[in-house]
N, C-alpha and C. Protein backbone atom coordinates (compact mmCIF):
# COMPACT_ATOMS: atom_id res chain seq x y z
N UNK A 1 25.77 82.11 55.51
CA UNK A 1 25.21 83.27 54.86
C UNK A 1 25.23 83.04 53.35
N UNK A 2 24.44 84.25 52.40
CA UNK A 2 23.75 83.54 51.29
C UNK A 2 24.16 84.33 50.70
N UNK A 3 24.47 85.02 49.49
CA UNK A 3 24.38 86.16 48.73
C UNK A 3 23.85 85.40 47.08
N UNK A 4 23.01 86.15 47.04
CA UNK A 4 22.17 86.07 45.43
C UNK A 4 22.87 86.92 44.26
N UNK A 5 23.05 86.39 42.83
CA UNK A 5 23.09 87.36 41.61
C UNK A 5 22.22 86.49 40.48
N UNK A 6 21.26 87.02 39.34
CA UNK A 6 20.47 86.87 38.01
C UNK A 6 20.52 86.30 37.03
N UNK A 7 19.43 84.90 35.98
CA UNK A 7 19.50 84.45 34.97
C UNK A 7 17.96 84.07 34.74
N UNK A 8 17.69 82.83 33.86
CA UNK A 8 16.17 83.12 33.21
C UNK A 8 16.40 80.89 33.35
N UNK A 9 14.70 80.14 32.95
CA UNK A 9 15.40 78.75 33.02
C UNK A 9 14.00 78.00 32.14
N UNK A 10 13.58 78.77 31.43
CA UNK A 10 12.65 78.22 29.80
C UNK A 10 13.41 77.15 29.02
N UNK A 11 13.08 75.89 28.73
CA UNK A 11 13.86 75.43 27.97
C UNK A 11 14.05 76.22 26.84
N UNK A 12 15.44 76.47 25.93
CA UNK A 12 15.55 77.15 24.93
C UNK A 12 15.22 78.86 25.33
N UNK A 13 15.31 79.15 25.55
CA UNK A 13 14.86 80.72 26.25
C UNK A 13 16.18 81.25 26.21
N UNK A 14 17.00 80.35 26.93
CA UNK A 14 18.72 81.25 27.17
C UNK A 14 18.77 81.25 25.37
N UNK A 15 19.40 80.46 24.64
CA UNK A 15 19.75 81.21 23.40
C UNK A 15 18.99 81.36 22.41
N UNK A 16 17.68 81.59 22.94
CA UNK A 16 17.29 82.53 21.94
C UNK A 16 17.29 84.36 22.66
N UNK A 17 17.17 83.80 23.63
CA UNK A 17 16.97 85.65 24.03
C UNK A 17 18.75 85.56 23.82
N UNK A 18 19.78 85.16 23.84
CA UNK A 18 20.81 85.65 22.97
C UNK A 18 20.78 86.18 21.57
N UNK A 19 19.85 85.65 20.83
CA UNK A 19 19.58 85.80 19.45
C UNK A 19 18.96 86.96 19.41
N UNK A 20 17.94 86.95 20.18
CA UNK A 20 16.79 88.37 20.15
C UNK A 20 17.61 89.45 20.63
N UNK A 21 18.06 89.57 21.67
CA UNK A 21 18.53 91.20 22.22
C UNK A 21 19.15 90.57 23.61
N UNK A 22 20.87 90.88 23.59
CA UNK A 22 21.57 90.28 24.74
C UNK A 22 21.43 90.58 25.80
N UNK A 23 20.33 92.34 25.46
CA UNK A 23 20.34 93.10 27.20
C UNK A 23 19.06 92.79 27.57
N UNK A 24 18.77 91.65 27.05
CA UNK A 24 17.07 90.97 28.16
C UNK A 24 17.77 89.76 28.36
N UNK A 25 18.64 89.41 28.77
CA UNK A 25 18.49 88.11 29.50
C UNK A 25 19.12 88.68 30.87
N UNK A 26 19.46 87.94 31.77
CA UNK A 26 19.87 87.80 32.98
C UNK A 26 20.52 86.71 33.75
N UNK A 27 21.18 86.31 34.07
CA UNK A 27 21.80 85.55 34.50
C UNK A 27 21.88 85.56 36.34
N UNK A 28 21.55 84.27 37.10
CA UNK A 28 21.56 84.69 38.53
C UNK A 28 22.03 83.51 39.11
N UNK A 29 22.44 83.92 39.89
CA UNK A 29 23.11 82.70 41.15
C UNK A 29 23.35 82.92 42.40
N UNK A 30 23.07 81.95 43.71
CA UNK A 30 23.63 82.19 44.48
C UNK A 30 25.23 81.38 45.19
N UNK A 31 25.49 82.17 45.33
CA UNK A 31 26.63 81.40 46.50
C UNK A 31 26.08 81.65 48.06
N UNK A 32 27.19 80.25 48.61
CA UNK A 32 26.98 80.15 50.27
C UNK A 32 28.43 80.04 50.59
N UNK A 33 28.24 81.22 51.61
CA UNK A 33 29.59 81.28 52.41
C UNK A 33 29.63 80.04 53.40
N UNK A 34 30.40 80.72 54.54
CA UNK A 34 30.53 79.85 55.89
C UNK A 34 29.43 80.56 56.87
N UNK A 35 28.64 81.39 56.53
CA UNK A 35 27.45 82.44 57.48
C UNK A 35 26.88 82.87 56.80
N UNK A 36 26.45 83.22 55.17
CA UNK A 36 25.67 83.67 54.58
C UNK A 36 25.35 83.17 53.06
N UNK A 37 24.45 83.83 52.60
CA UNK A 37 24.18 83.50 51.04
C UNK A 37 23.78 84.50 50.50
N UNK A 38 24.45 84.78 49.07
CA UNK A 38 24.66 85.73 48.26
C UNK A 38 23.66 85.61 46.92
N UNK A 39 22.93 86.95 46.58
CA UNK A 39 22.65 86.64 44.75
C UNK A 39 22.88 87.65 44.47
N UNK A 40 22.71 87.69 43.10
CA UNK A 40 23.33 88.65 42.23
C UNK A 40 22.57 88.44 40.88
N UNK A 41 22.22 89.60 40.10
CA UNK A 41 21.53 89.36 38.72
C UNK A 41 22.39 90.15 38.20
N UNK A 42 22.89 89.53 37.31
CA UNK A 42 23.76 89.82 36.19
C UNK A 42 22.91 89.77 34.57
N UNK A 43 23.43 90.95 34.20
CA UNK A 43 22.93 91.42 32.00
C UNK A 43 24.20 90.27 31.27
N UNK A 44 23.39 89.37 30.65
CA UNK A 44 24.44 88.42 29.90
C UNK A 44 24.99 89.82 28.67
N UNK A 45 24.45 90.64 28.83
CA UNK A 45 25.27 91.66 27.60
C UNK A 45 25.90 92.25 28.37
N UNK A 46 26.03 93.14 29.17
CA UNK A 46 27.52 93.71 29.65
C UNK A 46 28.24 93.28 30.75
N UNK A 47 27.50 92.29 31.49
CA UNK A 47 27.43 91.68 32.90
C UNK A 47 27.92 92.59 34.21
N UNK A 48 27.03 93.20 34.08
CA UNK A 48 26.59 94.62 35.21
C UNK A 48 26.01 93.84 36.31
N UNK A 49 25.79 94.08 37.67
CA UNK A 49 25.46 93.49 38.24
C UNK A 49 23.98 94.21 38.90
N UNK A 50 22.78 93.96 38.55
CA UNK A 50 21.90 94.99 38.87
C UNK A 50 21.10 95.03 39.96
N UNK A 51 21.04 93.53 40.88
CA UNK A 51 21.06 93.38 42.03
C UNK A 51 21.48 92.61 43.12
N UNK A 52 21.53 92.26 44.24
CA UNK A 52 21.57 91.40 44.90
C UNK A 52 21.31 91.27 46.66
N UNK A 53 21.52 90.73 47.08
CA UNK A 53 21.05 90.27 48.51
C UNK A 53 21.94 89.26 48.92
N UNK A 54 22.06 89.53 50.45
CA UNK A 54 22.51 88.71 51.32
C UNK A 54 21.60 88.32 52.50
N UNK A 55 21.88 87.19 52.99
CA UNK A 55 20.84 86.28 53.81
C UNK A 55 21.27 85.33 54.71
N UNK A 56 20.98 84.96 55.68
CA UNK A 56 21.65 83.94 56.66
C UNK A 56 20.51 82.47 56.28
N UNK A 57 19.96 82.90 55.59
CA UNK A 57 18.93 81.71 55.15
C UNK A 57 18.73 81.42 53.93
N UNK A 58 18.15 80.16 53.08
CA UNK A 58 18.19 79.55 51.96
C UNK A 58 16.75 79.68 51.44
N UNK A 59 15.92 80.41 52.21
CA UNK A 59 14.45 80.91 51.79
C UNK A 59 14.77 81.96 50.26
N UNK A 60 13.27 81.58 50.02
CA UNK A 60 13.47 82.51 48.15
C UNK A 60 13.35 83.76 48.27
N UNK A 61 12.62 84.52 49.50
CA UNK A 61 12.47 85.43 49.93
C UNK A 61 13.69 86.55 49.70
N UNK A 62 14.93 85.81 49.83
CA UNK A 62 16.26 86.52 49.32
C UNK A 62 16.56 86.97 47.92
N UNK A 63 16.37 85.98 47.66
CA UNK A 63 16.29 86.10 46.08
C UNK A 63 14.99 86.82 45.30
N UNK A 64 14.20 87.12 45.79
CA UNK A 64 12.98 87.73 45.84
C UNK A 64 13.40 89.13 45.48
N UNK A 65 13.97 89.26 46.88
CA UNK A 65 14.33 90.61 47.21
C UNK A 65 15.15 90.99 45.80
N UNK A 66 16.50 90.49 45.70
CA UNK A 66 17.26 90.97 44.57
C UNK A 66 16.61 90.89 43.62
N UNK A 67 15.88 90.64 42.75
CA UNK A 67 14.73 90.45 41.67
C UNK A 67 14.33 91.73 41.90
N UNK A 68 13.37 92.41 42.90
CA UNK A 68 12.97 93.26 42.88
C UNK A 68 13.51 94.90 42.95
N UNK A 69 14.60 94.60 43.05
CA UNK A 69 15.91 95.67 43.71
C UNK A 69 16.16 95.85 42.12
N UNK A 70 16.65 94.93 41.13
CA UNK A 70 17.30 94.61 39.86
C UNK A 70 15.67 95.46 39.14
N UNK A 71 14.52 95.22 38.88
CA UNK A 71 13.50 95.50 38.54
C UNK A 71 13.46 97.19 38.55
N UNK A 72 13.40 97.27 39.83
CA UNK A 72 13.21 98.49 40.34
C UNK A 72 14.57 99.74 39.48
N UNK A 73 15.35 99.13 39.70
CA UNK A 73 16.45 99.96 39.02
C UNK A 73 16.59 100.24 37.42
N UNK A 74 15.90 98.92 37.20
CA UNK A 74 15.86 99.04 35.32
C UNK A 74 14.64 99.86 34.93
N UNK A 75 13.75 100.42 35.70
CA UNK A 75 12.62 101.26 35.91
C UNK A 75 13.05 102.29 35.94
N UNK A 76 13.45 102.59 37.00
CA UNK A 76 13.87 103.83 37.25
C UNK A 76 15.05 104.95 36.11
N UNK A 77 15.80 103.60 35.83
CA UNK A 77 16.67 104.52 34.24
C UNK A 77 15.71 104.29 33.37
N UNK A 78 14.78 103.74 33.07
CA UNK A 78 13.65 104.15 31.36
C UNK A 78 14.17 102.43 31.08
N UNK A 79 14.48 101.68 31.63
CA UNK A 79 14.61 100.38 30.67
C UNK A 79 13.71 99.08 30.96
N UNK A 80 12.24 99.58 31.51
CA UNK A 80 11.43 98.37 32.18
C UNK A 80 12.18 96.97 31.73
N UNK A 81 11.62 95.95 32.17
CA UNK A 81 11.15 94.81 31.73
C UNK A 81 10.47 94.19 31.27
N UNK A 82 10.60 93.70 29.72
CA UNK A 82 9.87 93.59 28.87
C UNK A 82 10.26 92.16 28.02
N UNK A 83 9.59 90.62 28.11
CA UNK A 83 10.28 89.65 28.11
C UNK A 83 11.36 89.60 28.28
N UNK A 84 12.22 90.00 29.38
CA UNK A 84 13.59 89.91 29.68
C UNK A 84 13.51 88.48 30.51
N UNK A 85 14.47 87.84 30.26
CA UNK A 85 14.58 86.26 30.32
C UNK A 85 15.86 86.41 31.11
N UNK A 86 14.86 85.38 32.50
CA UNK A 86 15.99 85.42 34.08
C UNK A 86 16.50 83.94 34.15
N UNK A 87 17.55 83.62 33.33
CA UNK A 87 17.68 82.05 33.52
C UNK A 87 19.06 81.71 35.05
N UNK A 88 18.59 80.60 35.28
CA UNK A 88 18.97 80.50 37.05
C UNK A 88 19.40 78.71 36.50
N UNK A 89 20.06 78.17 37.70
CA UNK A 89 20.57 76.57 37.62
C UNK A 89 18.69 76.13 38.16
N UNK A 90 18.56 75.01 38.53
CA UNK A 90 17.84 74.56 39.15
C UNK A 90 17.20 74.47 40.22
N UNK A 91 18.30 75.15 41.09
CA UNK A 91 18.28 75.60 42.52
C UNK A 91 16.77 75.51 43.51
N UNK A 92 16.73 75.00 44.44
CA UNK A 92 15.39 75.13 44.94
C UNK A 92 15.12 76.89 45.27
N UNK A 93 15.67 77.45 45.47
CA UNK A 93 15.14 79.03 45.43
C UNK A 93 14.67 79.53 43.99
N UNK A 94 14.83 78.96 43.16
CA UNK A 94 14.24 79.16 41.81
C UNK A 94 13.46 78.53 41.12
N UNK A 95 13.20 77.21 41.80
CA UNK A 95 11.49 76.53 41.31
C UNK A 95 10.56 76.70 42.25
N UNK A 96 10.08 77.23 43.13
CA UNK A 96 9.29 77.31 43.76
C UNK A 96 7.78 78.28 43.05
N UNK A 97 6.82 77.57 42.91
CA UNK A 97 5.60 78.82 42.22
C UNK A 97 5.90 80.31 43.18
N UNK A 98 5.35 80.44 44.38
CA UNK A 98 6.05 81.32 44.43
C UNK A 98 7.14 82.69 43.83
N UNK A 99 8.54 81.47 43.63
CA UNK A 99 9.11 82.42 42.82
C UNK A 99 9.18 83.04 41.46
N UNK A 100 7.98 81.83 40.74
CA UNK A 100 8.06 81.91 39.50
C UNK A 100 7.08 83.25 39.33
N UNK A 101 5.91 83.02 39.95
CA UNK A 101 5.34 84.16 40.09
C UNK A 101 5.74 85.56 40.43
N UNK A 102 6.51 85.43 41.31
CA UNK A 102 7.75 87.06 41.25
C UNK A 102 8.56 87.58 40.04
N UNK A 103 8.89 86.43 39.14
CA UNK A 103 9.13 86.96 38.04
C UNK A 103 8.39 87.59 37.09
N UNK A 104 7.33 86.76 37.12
CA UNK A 104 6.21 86.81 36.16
C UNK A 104 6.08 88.52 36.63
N UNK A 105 5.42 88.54 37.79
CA UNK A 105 5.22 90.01 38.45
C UNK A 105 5.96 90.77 38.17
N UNK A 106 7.20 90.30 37.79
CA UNK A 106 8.07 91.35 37.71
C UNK A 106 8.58 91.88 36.25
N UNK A 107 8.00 91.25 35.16
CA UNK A 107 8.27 90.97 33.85
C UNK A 107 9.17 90.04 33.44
N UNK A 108 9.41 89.43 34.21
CA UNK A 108 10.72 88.58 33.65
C UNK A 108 9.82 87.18 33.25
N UNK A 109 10.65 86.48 32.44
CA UNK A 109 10.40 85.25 31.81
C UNK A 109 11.38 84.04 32.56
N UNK A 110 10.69 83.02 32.84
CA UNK A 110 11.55 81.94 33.75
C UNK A 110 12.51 81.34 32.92
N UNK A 111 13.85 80.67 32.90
CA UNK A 111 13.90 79.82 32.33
C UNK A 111 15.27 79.41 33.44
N UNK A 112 15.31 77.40 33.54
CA UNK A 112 16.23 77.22 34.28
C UNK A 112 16.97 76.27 33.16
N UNK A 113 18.35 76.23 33.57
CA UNK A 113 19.04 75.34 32.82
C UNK A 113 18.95 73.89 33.40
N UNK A 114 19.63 72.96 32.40
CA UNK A 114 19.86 71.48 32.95
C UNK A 114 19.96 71.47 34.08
N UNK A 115 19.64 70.16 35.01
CA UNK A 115 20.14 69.31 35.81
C UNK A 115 21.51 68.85 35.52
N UNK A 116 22.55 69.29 36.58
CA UNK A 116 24.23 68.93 36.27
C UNK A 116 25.05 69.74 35.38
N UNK A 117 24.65 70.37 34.72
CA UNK A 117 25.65 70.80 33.92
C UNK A 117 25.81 72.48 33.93
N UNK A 118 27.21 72.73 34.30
CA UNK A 118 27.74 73.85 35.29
C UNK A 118 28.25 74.84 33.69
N UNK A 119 28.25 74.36 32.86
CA UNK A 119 28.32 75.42 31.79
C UNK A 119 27.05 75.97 31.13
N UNK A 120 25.71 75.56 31.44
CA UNK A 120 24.58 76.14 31.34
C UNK A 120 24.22 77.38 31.90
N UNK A 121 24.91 77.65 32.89
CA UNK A 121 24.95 78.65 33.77
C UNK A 121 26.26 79.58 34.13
N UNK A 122 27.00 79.51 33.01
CA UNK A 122 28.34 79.77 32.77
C UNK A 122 28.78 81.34 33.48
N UNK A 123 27.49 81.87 32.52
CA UNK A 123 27.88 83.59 33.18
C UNK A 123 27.82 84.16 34.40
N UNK A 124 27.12 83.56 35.40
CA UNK A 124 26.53 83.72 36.50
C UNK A 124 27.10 83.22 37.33
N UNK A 125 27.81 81.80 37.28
CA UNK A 125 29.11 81.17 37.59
C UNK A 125 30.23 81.83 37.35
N UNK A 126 30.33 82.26 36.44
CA UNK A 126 31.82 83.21 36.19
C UNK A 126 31.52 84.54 37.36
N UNK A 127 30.81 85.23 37.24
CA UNK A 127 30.51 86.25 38.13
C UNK A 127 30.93 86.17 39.45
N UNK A 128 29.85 84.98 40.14
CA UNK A 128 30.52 84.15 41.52
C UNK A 128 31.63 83.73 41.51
N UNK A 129 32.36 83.25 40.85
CA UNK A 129 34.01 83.35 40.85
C UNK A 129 34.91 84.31 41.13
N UNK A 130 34.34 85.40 40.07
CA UNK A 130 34.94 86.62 40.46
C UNK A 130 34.98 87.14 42.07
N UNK A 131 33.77 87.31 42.44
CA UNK A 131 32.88 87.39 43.66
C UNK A 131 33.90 86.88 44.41
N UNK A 132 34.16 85.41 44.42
CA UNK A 132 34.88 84.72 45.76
C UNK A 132 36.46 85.19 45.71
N UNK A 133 36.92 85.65 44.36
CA UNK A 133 38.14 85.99 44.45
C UNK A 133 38.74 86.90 44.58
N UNK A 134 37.95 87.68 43.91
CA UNK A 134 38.39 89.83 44.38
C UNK A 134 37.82 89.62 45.79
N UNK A 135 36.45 89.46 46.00
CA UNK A 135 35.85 90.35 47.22
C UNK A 135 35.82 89.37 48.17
N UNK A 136 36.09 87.81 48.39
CA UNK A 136 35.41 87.48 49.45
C UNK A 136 37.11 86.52 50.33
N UNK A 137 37.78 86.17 49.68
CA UNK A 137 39.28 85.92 50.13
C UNK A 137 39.72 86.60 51.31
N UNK A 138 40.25 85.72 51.61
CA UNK A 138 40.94 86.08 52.97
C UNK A 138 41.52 87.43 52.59
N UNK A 139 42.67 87.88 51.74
CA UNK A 139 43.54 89.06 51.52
C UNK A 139 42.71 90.02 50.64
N UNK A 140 41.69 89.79 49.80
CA UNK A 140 40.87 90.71 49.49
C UNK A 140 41.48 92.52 49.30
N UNK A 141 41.33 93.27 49.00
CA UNK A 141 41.06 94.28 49.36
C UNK A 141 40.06 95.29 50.06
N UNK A 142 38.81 94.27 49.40
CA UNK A 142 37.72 94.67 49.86
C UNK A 142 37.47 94.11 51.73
N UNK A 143 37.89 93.36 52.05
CA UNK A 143 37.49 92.83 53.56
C UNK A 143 38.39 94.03 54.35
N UNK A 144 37.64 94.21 55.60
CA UNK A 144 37.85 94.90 56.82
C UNK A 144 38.45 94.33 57.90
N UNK A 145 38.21 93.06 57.54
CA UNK A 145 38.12 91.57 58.66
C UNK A 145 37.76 90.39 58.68
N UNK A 146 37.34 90.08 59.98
CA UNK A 146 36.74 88.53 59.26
C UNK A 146 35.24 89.08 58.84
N UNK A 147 34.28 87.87 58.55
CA UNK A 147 33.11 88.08 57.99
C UNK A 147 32.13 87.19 59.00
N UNK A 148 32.24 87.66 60.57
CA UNK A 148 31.12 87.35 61.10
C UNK A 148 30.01 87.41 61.33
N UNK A 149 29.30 88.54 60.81
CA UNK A 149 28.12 88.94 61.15
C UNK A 149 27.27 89.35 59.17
N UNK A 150 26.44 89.28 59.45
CA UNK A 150 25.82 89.63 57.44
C UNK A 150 26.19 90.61 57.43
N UNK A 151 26.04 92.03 58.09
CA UNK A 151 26.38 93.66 57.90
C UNK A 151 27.71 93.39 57.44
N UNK A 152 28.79 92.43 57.68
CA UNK A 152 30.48 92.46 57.24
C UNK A 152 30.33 92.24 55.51
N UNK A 153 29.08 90.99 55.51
CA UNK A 153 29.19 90.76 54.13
C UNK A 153 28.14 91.48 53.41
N UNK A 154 27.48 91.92 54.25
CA UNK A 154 26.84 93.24 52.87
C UNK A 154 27.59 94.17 52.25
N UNK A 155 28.78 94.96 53.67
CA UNK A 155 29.26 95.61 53.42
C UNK A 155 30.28 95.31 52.18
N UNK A 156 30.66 94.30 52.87
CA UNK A 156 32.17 93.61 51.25
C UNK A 156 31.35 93.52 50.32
N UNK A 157 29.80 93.04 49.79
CA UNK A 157 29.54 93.02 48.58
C UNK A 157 29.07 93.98 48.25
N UNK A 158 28.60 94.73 49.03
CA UNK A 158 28.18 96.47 48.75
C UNK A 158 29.40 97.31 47.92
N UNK A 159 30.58 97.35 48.24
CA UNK A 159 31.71 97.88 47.62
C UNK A 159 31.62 97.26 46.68
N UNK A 160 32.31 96.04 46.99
CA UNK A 160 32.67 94.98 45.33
C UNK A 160 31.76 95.21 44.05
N UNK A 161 30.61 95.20 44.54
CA UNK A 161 29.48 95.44 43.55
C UNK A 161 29.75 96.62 42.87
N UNK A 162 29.91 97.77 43.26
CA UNK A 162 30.19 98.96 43.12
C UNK A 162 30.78 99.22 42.49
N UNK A 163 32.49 98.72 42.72
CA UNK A 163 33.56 98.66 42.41
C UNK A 163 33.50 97.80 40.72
N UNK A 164 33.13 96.92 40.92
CA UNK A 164 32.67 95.46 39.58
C UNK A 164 31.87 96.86 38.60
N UNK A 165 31.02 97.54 38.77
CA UNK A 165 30.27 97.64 38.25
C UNK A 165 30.60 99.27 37.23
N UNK A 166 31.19 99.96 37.99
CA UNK A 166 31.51 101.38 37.65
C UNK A 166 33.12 101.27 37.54
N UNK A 167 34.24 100.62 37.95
CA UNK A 167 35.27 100.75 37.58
C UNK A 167 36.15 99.68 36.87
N UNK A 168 35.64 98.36 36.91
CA UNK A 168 36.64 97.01 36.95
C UNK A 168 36.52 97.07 35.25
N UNK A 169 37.76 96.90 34.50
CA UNK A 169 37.37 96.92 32.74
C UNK A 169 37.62 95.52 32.72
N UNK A 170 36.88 95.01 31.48
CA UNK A 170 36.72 94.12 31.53
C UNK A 170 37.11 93.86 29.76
N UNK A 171 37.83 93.25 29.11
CA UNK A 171 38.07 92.82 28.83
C UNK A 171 37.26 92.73 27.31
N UNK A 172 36.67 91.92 27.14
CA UNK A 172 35.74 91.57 26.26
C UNK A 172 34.57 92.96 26.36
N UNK A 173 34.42 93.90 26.79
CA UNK A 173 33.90 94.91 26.66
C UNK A 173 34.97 95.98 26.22
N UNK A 174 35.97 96.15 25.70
CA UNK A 174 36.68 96.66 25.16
C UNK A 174 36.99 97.62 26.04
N UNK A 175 37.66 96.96 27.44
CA UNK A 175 38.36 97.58 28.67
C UNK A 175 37.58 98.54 29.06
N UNK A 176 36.64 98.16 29.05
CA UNK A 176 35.46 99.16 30.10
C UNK A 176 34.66 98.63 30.70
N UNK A 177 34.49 99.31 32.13
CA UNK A 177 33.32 99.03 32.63
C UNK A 177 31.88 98.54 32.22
N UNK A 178 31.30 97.19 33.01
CA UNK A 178 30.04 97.39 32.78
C UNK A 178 29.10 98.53 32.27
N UNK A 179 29.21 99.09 33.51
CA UNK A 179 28.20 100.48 33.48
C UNK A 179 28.06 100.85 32.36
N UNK A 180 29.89 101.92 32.26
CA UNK A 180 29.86 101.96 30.61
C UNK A 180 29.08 101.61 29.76
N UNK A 181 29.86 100.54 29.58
CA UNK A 181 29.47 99.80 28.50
C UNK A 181 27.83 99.51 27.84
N UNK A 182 27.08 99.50 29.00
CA UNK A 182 25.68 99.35 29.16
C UNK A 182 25.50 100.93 28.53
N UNK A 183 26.04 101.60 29.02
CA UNK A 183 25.12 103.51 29.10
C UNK A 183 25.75 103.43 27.22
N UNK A 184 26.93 103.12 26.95
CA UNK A 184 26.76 103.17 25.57
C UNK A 184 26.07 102.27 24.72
N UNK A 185 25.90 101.42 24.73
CA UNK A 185 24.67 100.48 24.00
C UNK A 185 23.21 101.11 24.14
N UNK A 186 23.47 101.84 25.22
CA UNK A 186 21.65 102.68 25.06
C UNK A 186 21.50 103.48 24.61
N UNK A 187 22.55 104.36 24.53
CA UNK A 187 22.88 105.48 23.88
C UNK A 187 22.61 105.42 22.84
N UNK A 188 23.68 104.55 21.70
CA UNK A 188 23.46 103.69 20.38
C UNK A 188 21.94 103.80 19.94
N UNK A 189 21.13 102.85 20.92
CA UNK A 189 19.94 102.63 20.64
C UNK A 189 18.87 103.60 20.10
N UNK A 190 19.36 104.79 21.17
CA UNK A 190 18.45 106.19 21.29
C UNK A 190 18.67 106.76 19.78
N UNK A 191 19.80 106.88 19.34
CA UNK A 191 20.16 107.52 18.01
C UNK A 191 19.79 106.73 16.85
N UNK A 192 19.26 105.68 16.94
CA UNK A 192 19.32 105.24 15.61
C UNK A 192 17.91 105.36 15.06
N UNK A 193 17.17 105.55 14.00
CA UNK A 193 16.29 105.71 13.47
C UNK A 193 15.31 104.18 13.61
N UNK A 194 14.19 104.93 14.42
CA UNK A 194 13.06 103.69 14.96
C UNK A 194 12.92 102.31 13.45
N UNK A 195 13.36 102.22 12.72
CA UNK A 195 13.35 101.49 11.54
C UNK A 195 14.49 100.75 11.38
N UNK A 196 15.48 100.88 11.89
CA UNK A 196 16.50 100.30 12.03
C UNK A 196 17.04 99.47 13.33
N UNK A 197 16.30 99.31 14.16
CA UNK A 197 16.41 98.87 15.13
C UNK A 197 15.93 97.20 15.17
């Protein structure tokens, strides 16, 4: 099984959309369990997790899905997509025209990092770490049981996500939540005089 999370893979694209505005990039990855595969799109600015999917298969179609789930939600609060830059490793679920075209569709801008090198993709990797260690461990809090069937691991990343996203402080966000942290940076935004921005 598969679970998906979000990034962008333009050469040069990752730091400059650091330079431009931290809440358009994205960061994504998947992991593979022992029965499924996971993604997840992660905001390199507060690293919220805004979508993801699980899958018993390595088709892009998964990752598709979370793209569009992540899309759909940044719509729905007032924050379309607007050159927001989805940088991803190399991954065959992320070169395919196909998928590039789902981005495109979706506003996002492609960009993948190097061939080999696992700090190109640092944030999205850190995320999946987290992922395997709060939520997917044998002692977990989040597990019910084992993880035989995808409904076990939707369910564990359905919480975790949840949980990651609205309660876990984090540190480098000045012990707050994602969410938070995100709803105040927009906030910020709203108040400041269109000239100063």
């Amino acid at each position: 099984m598969t679970v998906a999370f979000v990034v962008d893979r333009s050469p040069g694209a990752f730091l400059s959309g650091l330079a431009v505005l931290a809440a358009s990039l994205w960061a994504v990855d998947v992991t593979t369990g022992s029965r499924s595969r996971r993604t997840a799109f992660t905001t390199a600015y507060a690293g919220r997790i805004l979508g993801w999917e699980c899958s018993t298969s390595k088709q892009t179609a998964f990752v598709e899905s979370a793209i569009r789930q992540a899309a759909a939600l940044r719509a729905r609060e007032g924050h379309p997509l607007i050159d927001t830059i989805h940088h991803s490793d190399a991954g065959s679920q992320y070169t395919s025209v196909q998928f590039v075209e789902t981005l495109m569709l979706s506003g996002l801008r492609p960009s993948i990092g190097s061939v080999g090198d696992a700090f190109d993709n640092a944030l999205a990797e850190t995320t999946i770490g987290l992922y395997k260690t709060e939520a997917v461990r044998d002692d977990s809090p989040f597990r019910r049981g084992p993880l035989h069937r995808l409904a076990d691991v939707e369910q564990l990343t359905h919480e975790w996500v949840s949980w990651f996203n609205e309660s876990r402080l984090m540190h480098r966000l000045g012990r707050k939540p994602p969410i938070e942290y995100e709803a105040d940076y927009y906030a910020a935004l709203t108040e400041q005089p269109v000239g100063d921005r």
